[in-house]
N, C-alpha and C. Protein backbone atom coordinates (compact mmCIF):
# COMPACT_ATOMS: atom_id res chain seq x y z
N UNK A 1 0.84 -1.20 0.00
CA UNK A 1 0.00 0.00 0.00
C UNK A 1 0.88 1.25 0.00
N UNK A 2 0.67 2.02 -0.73
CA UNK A 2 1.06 3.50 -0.77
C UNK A 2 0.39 4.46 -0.19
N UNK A 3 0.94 5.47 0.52
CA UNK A 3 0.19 6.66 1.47
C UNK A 3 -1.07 6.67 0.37
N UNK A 4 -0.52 7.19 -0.97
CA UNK A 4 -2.05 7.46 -2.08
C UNK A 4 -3.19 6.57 -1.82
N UNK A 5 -2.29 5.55 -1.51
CA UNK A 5 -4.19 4.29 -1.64
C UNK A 5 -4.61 4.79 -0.19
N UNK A 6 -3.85 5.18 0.75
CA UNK A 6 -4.70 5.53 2.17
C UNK A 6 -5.33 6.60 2.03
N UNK A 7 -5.14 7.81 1.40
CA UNK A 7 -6.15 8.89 1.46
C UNK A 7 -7.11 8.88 0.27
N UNK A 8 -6.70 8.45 -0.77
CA UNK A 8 -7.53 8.67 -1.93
C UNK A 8 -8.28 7.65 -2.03
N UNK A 9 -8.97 7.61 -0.94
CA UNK A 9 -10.52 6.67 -0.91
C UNK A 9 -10.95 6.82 -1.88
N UNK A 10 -12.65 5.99 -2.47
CA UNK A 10 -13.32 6.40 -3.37
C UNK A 10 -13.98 7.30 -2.64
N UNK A 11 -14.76 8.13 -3.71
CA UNK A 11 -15.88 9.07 -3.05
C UNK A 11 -17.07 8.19 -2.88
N UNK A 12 -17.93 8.65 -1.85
CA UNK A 12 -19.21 8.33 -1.49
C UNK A 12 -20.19 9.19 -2.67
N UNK A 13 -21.36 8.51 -2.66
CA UNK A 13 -22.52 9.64 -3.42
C UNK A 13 -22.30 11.06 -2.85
N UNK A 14 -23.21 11.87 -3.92
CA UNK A 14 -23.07 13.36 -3.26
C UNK A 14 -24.14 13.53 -2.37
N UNK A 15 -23.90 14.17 -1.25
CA UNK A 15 -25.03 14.93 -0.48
C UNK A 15 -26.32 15.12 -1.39
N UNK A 16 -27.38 14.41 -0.49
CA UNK A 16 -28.74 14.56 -1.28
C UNK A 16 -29.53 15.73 0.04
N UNK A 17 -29.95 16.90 -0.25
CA UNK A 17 -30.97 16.85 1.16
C UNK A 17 -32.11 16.22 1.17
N UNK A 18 -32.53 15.54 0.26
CA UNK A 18 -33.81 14.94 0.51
C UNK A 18 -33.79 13.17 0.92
N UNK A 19 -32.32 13.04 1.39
CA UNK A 19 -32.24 11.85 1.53
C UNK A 19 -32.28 11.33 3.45
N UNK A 20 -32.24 10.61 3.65
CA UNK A 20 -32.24 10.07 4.80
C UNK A 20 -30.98 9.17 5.16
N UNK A 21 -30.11 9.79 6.01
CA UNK A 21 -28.67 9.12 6.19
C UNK A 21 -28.80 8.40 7.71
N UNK A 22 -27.78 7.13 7.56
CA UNK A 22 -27.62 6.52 8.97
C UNK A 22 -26.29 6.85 9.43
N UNK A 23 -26.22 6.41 10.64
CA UNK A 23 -24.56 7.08 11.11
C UNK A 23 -23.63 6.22 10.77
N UNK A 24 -22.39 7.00 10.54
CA UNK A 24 -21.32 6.50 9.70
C UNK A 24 -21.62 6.26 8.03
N UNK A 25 -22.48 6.72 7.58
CA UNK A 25 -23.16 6.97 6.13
C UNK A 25 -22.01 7.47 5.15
N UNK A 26 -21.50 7.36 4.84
CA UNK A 26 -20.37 8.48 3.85
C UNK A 26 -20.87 9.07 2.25
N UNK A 27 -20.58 10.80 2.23
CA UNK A 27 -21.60 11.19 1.39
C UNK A 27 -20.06 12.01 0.90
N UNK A 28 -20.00 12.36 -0.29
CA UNK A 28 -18.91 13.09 -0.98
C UNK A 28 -19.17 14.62 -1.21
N UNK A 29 -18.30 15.87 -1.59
CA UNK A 29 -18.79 17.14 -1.73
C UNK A 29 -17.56 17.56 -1.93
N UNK A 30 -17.28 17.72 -3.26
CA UNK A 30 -16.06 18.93 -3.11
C UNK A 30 -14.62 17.75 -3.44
N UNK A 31 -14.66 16.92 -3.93
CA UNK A 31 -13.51 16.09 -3.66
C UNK A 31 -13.03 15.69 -1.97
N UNK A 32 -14.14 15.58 -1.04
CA UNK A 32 -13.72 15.25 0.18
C UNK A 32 -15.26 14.28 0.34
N UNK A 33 -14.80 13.25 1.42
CA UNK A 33 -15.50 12.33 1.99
C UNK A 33 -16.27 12.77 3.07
N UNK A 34 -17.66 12.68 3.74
CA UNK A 34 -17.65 13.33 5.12
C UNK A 34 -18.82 12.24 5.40
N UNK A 35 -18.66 11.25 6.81
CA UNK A 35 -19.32 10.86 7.40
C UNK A 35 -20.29 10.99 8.72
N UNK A 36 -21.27 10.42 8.05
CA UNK A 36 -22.64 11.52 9.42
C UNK A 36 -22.67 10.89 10.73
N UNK A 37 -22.79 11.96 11.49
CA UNK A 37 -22.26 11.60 13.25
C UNK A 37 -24.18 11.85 13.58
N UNK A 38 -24.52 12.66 13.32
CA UNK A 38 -26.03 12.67 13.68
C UNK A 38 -27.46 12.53 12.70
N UNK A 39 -27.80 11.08 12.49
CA UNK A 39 -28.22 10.78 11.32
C UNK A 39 -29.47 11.61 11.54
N UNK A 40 -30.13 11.90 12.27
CA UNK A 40 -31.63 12.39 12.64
C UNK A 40 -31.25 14.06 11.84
N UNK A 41 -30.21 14.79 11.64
CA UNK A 41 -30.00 16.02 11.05
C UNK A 41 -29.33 16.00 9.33
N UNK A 42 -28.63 14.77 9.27
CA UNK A 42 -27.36 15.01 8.10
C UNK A 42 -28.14 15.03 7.12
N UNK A 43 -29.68 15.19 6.15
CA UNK A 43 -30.29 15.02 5.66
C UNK A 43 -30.85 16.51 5.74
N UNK A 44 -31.00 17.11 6.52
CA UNK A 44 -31.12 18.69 6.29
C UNK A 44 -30.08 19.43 5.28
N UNK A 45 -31.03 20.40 4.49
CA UNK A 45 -30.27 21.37 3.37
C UNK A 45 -28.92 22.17 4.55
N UNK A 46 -29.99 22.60 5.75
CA UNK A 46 -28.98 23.59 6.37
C UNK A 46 -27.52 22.91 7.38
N UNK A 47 -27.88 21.41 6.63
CA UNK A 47 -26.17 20.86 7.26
C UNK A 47 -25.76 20.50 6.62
N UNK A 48 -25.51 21.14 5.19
CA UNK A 48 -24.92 20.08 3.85
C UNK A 48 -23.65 20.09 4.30
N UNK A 49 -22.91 19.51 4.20
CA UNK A 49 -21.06 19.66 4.50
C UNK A 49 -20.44 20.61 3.74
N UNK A 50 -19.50 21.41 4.14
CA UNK A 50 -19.23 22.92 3.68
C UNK A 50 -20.04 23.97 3.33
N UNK A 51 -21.34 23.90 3.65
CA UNK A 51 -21.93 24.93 3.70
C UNK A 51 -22.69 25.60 4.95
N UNK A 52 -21.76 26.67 5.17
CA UNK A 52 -22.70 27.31 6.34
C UNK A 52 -21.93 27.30 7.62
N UNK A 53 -22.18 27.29 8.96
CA UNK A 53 -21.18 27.31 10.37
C UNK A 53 -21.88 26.23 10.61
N UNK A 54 -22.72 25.41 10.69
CA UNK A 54 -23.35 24.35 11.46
C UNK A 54 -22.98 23.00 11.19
N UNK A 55 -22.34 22.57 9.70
CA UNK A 55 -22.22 21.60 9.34
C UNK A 55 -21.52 20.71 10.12
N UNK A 56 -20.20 20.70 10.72
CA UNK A 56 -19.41 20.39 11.19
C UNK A 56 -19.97 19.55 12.77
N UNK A 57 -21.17 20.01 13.10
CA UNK A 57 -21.82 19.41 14.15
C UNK A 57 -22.70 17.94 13.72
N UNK A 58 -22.96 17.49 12.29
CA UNK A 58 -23.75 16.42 12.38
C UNK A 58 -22.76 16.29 11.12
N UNK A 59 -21.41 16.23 10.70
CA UNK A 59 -20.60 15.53 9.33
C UNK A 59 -19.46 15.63 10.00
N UNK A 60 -18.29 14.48 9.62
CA UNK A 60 -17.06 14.55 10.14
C UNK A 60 -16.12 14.35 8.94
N UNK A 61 -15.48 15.10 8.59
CA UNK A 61 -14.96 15.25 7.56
C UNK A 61 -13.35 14.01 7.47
N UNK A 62 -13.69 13.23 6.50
CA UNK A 62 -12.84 11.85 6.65
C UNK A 62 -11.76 11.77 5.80
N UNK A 63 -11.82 13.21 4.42
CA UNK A 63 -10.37 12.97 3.70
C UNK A 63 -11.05 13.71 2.51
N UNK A 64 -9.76 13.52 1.94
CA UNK A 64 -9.97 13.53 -0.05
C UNK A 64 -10.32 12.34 -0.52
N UNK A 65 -11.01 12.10 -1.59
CA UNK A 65 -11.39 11.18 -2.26
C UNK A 65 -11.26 11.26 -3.66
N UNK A 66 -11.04 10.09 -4.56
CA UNK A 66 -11.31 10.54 -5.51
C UNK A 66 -12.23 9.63 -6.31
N UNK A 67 -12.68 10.72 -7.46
CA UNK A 67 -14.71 10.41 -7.96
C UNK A 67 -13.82 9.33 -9.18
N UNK A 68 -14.61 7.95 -9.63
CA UNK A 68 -14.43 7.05 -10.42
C UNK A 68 -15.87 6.96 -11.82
N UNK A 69 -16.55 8.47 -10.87
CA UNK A 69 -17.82 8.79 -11.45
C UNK A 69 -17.63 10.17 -12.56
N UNK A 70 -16.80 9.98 -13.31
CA UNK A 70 -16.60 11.57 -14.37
C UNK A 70 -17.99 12.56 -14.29
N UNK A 71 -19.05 11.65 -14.60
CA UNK A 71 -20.16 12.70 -14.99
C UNK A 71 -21.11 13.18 -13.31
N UNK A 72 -20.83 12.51 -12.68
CA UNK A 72 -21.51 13.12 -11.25
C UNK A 72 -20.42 14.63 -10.94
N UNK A 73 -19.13 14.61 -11.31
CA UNK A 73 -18.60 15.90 -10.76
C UNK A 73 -18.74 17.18 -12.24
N UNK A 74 -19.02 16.40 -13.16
CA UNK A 74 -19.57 17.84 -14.33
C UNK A 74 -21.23 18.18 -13.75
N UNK A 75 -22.05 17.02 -12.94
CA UNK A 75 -23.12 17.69 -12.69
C UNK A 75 -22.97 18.55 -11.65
N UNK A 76 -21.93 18.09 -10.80
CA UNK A 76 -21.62 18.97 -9.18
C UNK A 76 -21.27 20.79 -10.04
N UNK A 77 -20.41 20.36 -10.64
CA UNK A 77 -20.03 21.84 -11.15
C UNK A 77 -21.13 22.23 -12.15
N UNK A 78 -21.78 21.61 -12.77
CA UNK A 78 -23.00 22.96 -13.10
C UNK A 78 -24.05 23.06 -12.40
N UNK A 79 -24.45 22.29 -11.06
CA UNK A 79 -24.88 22.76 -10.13
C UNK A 79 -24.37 24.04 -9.07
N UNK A 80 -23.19 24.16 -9.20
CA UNK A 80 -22.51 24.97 -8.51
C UNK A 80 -22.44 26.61 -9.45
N UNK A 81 -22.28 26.11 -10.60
CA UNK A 81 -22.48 27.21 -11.74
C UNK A 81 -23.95 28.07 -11.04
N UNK A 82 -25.19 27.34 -11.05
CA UNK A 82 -26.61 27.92 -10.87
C UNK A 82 -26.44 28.38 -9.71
N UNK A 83 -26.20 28.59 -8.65
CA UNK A 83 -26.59 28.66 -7.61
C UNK A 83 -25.18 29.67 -7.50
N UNK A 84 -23.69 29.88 -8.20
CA UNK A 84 -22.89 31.24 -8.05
C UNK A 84 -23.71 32.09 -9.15
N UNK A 85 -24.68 31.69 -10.03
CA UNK A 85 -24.90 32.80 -10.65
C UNK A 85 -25.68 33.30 -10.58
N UNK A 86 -25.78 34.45 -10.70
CA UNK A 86 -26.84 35.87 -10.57
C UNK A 86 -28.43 35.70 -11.10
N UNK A 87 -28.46 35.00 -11.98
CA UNK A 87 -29.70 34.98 -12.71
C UNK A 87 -30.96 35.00 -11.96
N UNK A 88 -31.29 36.08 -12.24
CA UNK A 88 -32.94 36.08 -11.27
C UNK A 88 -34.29 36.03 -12.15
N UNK A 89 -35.38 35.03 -12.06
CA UNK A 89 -36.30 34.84 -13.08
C UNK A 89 -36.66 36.14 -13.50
N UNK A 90 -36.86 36.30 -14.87
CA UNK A 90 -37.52 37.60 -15.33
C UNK A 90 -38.75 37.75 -14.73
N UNK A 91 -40.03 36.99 -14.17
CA UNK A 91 -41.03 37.15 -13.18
C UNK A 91 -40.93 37.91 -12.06
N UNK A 92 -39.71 37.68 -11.58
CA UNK A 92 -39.53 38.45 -10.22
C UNK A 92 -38.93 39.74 -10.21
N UNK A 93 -38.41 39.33 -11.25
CA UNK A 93 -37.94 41.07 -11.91
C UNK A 93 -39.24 41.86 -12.07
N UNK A 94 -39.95 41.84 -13.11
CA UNK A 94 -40.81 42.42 -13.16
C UNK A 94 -41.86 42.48 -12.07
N UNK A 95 -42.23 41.80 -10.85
CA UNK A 95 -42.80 42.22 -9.64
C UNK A 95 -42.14 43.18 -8.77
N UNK A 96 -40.83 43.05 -8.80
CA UNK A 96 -39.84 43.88 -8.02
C UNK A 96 -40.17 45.41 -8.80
N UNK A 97 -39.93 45.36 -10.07
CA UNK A 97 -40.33 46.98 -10.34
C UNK A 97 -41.75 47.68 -10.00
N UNK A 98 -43.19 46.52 -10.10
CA UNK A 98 -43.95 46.85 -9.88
C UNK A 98 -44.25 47.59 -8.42
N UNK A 99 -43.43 46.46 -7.60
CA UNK A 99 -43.66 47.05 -5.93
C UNK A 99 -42.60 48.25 -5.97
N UNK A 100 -41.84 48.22 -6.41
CA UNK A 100 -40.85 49.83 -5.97
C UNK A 100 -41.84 50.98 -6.70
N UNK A 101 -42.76 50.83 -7.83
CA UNK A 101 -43.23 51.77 -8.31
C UNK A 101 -44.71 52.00 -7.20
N UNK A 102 -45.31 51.15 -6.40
CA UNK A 102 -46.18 51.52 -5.47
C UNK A 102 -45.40 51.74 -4.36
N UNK A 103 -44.60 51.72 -3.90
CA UNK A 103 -43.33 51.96 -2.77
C UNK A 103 -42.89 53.67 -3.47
N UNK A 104 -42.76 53.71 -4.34
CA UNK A 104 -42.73 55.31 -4.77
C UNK A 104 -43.61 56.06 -4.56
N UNK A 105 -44.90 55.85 -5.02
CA UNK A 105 -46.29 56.73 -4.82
C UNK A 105 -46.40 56.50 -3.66
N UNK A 106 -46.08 55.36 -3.01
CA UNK A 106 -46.81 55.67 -1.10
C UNK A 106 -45.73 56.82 -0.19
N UNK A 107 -44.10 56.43 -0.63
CA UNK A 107 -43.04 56.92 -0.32
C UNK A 107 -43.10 59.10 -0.01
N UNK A 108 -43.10 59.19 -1.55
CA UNK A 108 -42.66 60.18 -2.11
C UNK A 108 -43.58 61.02 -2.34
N UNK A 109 -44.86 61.42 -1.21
CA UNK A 109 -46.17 62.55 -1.43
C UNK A 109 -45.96 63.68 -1.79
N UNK A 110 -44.57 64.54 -2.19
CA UNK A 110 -44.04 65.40 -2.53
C UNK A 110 -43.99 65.46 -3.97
N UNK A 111 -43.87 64.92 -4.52
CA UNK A 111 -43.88 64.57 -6.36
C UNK A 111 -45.14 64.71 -6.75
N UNK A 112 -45.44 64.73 -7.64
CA UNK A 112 -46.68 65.02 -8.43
C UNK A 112 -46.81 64.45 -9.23
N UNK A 113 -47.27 63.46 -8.89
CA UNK A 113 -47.41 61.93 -9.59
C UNK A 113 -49.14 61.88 -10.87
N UNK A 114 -48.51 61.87 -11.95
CA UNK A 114 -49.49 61.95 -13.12
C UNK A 114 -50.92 60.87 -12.39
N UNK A 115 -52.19 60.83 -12.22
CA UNK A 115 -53.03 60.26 -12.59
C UNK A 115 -53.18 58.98 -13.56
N UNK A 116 -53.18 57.67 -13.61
CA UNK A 116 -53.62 56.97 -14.43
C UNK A 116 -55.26 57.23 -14.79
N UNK A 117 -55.49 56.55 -15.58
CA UNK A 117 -57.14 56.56 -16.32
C UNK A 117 -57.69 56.39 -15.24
N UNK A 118 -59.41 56.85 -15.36
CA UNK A 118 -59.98 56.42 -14.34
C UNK A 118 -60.70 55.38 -13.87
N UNK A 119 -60.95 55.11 -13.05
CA UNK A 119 -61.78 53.66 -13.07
C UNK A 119 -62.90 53.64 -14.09
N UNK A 120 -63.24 52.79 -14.51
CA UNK A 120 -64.62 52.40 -15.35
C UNK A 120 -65.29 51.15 -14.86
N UNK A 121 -66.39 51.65 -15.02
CA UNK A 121 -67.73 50.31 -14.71
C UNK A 121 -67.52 49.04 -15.56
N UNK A 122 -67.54 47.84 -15.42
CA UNK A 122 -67.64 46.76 -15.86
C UNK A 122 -66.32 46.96 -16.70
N UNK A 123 -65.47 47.52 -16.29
CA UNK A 123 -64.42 47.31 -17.32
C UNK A 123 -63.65 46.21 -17.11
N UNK A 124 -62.70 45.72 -17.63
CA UNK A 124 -62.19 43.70 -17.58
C UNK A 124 -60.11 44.19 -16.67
N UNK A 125 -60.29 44.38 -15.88
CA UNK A 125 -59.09 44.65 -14.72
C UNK A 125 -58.13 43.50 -14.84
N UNK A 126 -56.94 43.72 -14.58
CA UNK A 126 -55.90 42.49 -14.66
C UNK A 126 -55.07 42.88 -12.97
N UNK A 127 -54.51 42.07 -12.65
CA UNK A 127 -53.97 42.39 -11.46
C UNK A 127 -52.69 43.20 -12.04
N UNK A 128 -52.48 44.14 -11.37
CA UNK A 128 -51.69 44.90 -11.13
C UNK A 128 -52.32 46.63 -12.01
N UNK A 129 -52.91 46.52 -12.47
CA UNK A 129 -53.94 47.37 -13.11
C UNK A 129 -53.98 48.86 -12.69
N UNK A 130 -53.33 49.68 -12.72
CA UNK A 130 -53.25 51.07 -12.02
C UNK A 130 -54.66 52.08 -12.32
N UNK A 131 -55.53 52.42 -11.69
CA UNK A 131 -56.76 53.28 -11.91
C UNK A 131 -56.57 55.07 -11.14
N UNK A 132 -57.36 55.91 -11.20
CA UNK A 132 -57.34 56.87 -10.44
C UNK A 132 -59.13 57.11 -9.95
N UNK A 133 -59.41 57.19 -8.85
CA UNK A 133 -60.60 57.69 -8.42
C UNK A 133 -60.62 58.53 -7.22
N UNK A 134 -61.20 59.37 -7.16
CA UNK A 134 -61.21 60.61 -6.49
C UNK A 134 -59.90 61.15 -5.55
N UNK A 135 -58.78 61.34 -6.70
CA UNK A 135 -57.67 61.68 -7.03
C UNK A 135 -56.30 60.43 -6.26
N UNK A 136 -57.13 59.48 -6.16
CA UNK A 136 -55.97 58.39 -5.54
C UNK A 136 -55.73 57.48 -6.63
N UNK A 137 -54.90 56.57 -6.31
CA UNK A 137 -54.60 55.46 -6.99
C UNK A 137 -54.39 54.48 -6.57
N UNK A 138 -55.25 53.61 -7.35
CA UNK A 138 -55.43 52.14 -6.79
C UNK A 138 -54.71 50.82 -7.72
N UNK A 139 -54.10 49.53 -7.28
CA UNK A 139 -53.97 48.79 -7.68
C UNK A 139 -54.63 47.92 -7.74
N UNK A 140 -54.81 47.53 -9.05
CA UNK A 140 -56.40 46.32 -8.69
C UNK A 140 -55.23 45.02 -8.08
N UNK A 141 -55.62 44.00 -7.35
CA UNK A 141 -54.86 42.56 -6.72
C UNK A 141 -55.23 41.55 -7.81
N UNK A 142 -54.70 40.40 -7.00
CA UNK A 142 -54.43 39.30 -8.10
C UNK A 142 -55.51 38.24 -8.16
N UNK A 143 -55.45 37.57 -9.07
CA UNK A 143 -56.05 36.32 -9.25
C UNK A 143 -56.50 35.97 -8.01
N UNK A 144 -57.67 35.43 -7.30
CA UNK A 144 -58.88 35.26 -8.02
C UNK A 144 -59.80 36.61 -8.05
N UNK A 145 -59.13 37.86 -6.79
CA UNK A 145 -59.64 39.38 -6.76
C UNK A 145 -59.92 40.12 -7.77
N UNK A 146 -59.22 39.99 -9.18
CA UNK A 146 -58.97 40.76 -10.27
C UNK A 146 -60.51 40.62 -10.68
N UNK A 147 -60.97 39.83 -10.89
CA UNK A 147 -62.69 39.59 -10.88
C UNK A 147 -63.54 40.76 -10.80
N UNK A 148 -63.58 41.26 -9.81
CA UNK A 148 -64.05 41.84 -8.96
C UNK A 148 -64.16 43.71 -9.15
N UNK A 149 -62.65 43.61 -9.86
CA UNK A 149 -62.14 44.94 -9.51
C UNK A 149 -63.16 45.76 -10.91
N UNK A 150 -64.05 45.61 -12.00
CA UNK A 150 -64.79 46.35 -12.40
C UNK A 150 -66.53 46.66 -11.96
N UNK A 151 -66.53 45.80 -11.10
CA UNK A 151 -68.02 45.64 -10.53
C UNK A 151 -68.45 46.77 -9.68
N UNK A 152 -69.70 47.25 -9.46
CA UNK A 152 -69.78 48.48 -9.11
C UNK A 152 -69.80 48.37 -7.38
N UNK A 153 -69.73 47.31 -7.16
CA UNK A 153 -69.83 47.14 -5.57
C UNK A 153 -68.54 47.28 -5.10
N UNK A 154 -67.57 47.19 -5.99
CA UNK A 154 -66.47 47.24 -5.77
C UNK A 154 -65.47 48.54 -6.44
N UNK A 155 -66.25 49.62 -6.19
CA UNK A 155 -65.24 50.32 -7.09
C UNK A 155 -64.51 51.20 -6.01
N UNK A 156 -63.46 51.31 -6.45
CA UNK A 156 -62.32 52.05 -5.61
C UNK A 156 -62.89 53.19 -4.64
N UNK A 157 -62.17 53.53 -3.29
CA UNK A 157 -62.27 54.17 -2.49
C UNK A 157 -64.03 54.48 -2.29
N UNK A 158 -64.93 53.38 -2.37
CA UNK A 158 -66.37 53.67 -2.16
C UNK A 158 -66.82 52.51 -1.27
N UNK A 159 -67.66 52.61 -0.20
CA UNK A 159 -68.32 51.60 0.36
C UNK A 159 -67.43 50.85 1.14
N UNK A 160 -67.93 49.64 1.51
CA UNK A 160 -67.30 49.09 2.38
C UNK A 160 -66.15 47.82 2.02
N UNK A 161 -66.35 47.67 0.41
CA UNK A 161 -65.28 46.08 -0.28
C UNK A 161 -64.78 46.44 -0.94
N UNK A 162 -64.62 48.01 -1.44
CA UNK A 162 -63.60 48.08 -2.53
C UNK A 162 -62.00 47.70 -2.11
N UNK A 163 -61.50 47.30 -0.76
CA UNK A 163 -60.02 47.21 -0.65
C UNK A 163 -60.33 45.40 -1.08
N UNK A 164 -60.77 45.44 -0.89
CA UNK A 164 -61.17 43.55 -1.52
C UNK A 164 -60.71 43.16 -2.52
N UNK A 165 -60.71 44.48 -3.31
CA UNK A 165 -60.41 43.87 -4.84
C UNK A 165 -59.22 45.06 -5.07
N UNK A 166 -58.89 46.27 -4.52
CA UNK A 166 -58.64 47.27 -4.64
C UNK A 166 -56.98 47.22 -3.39
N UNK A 167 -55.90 47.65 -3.91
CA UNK A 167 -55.06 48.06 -3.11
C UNK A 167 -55.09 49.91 -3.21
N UNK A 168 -55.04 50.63 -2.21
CA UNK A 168 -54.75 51.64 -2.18
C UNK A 168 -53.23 51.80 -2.66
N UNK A 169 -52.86 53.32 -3.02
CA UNK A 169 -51.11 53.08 -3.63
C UNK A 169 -51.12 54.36 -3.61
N UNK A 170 -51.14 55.34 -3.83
CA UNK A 170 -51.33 56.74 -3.00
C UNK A 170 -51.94 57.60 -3.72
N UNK A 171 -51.61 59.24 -3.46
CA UNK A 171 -52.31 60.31 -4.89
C UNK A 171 -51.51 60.93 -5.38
N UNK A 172 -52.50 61.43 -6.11
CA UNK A 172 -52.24 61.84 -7.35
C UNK A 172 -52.66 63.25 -7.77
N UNK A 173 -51.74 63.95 -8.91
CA UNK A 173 -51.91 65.05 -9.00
C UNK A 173 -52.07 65.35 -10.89
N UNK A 174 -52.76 66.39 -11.30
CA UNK A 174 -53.44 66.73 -12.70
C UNK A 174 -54.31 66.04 -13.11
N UNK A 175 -54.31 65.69 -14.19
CA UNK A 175 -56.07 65.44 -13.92
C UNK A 175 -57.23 64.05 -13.31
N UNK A 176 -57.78 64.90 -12.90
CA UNK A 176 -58.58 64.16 -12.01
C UNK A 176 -60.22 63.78 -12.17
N UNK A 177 -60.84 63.32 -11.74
CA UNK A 177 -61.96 62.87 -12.51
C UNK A 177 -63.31 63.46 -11.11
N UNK A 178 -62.41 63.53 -10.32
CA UNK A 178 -63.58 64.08 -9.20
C UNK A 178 -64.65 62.82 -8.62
N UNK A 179 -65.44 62.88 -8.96
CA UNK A 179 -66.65 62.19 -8.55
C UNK A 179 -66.75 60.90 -9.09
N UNK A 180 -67.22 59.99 -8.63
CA UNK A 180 -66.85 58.36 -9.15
C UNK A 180 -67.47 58.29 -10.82
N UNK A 181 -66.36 57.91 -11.45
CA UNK A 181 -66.06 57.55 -13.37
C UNK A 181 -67.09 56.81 -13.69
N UNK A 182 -68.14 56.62 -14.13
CA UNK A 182 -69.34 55.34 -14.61
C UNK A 182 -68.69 55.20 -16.49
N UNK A 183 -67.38 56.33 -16.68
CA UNK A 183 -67.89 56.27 -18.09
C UNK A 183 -66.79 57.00 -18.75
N UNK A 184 -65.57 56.75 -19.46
CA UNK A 184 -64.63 57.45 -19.74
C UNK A 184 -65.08 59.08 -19.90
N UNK A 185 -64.33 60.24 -19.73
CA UNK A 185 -64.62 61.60 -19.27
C UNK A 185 -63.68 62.26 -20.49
N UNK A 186 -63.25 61.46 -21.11
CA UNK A 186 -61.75 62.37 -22.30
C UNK A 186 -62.18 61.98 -23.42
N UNK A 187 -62.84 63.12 -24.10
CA UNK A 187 -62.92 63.30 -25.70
C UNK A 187 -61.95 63.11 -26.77
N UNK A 188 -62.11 62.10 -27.72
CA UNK A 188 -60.95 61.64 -28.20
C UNK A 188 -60.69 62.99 -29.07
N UNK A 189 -59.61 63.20 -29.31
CA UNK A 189 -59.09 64.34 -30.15
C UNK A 189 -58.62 63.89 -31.66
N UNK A 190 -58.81 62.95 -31.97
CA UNK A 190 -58.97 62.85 -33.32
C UNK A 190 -59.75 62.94 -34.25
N UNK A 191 -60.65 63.09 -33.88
CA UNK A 191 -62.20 63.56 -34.99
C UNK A 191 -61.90 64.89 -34.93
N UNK A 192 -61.53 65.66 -33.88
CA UNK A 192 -61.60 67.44 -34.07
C UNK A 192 -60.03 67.64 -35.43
N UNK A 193 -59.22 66.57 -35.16
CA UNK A 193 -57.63 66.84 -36.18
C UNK A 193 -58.27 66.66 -37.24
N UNK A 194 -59.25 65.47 -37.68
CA UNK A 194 -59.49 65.19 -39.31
C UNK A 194 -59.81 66.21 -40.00
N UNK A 195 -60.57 67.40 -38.92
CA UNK A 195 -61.23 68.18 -39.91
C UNK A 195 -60.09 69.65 -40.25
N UNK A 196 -59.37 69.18 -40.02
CA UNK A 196 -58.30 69.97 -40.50
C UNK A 196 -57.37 70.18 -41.84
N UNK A 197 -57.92 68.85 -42.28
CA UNK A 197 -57.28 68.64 -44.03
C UNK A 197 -58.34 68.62 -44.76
């Protein structure tokens, strides 16, 4: 035997967290071996071996190893790829701007924040839906609320259910519609241009 055959064990499988380990279990990570001292935990995400301050209490770290498995350590490293890289779903992106832009209007009552359209009766609302009624602004909510948000029982800042369907998001300044909208209030300006040629 050569020192090499004493440390360069094989590797064990990789750390699963969804697995269930017994003690003395040996699980691989990183080109090192680590066997579980507390089987009732080593199966938790938050004790994977090398990750975190806690690990070291339920894994005992037993050596280098080396993998006889080529394609389990190209999956380790593009697992490791996802999780160093930045990529954040474009979904959450676009919610994140939505909430900083109602985080602005609630924020910033000093600005003079344009009016969106005004509410309308039976009109077909999507969640996130920006309206203006008696100079505030409302966000219509989501699925299954969005329903809701053109019905007259429910119309913004009136009665007792419009936050039901209705987020408040703050006010607003120029034009304004005053008294609750049953009915768009802005004359289209293109019939008055035609008659110009």
């Amino acid at each position: 035997l050569t020192a090499q055959d004493l440390f360069d064990k094989e590797c064990g499988p990789p750390f699963d967290s969804k697995a269930t380990y017994s003690k003395f279990e040996v699980v691989s990570k990183e080109g090192l071996n680590f066997s579980c001292s507390l089987p009732s935990w080593c199966g938790m995400p938050n004790f994977e071996p090398l990750d975190g301050k806690f690990w070291k209490v339920v894994w005992v770290l037993e050596g280098p190893c080396s993998d006889s498995r080529p394609s389990e350590i190209s999956k380790n490293d593009e697992s490791e790829d996802l999780v160093s890289s930045d990529n954040v779903p474009v979904d959450s992106l676009s919610n994140l701007d939505s909430q900083q832009s109602k985080e602005e209007f609630k924020n910033d009552e000093s600005k003079e924040i344009e009016c969106p359209e005004p509410w309308i009766l039976d009109n077909d609302y999507e969640e996130g839906d920006l309206v203006e009624a008696q100079s505030q602004i409302y966000s219509c909510k989501p699925f299954p609320y969005n329903g809701w948000c053109g019905l007259e029982a429910y119309e913004p800042g009136l009665g007792s259910h419009w936050s039901m369907a209705w987020e408040a998001v703050g006010k607003c300044n120029g034009k304004t519609t005053g008294s609750p909208t049953k009915f768009p209030t802005s004359v289209p300006t293109i019939a008055a241009e035609s008659h110009d040629h």
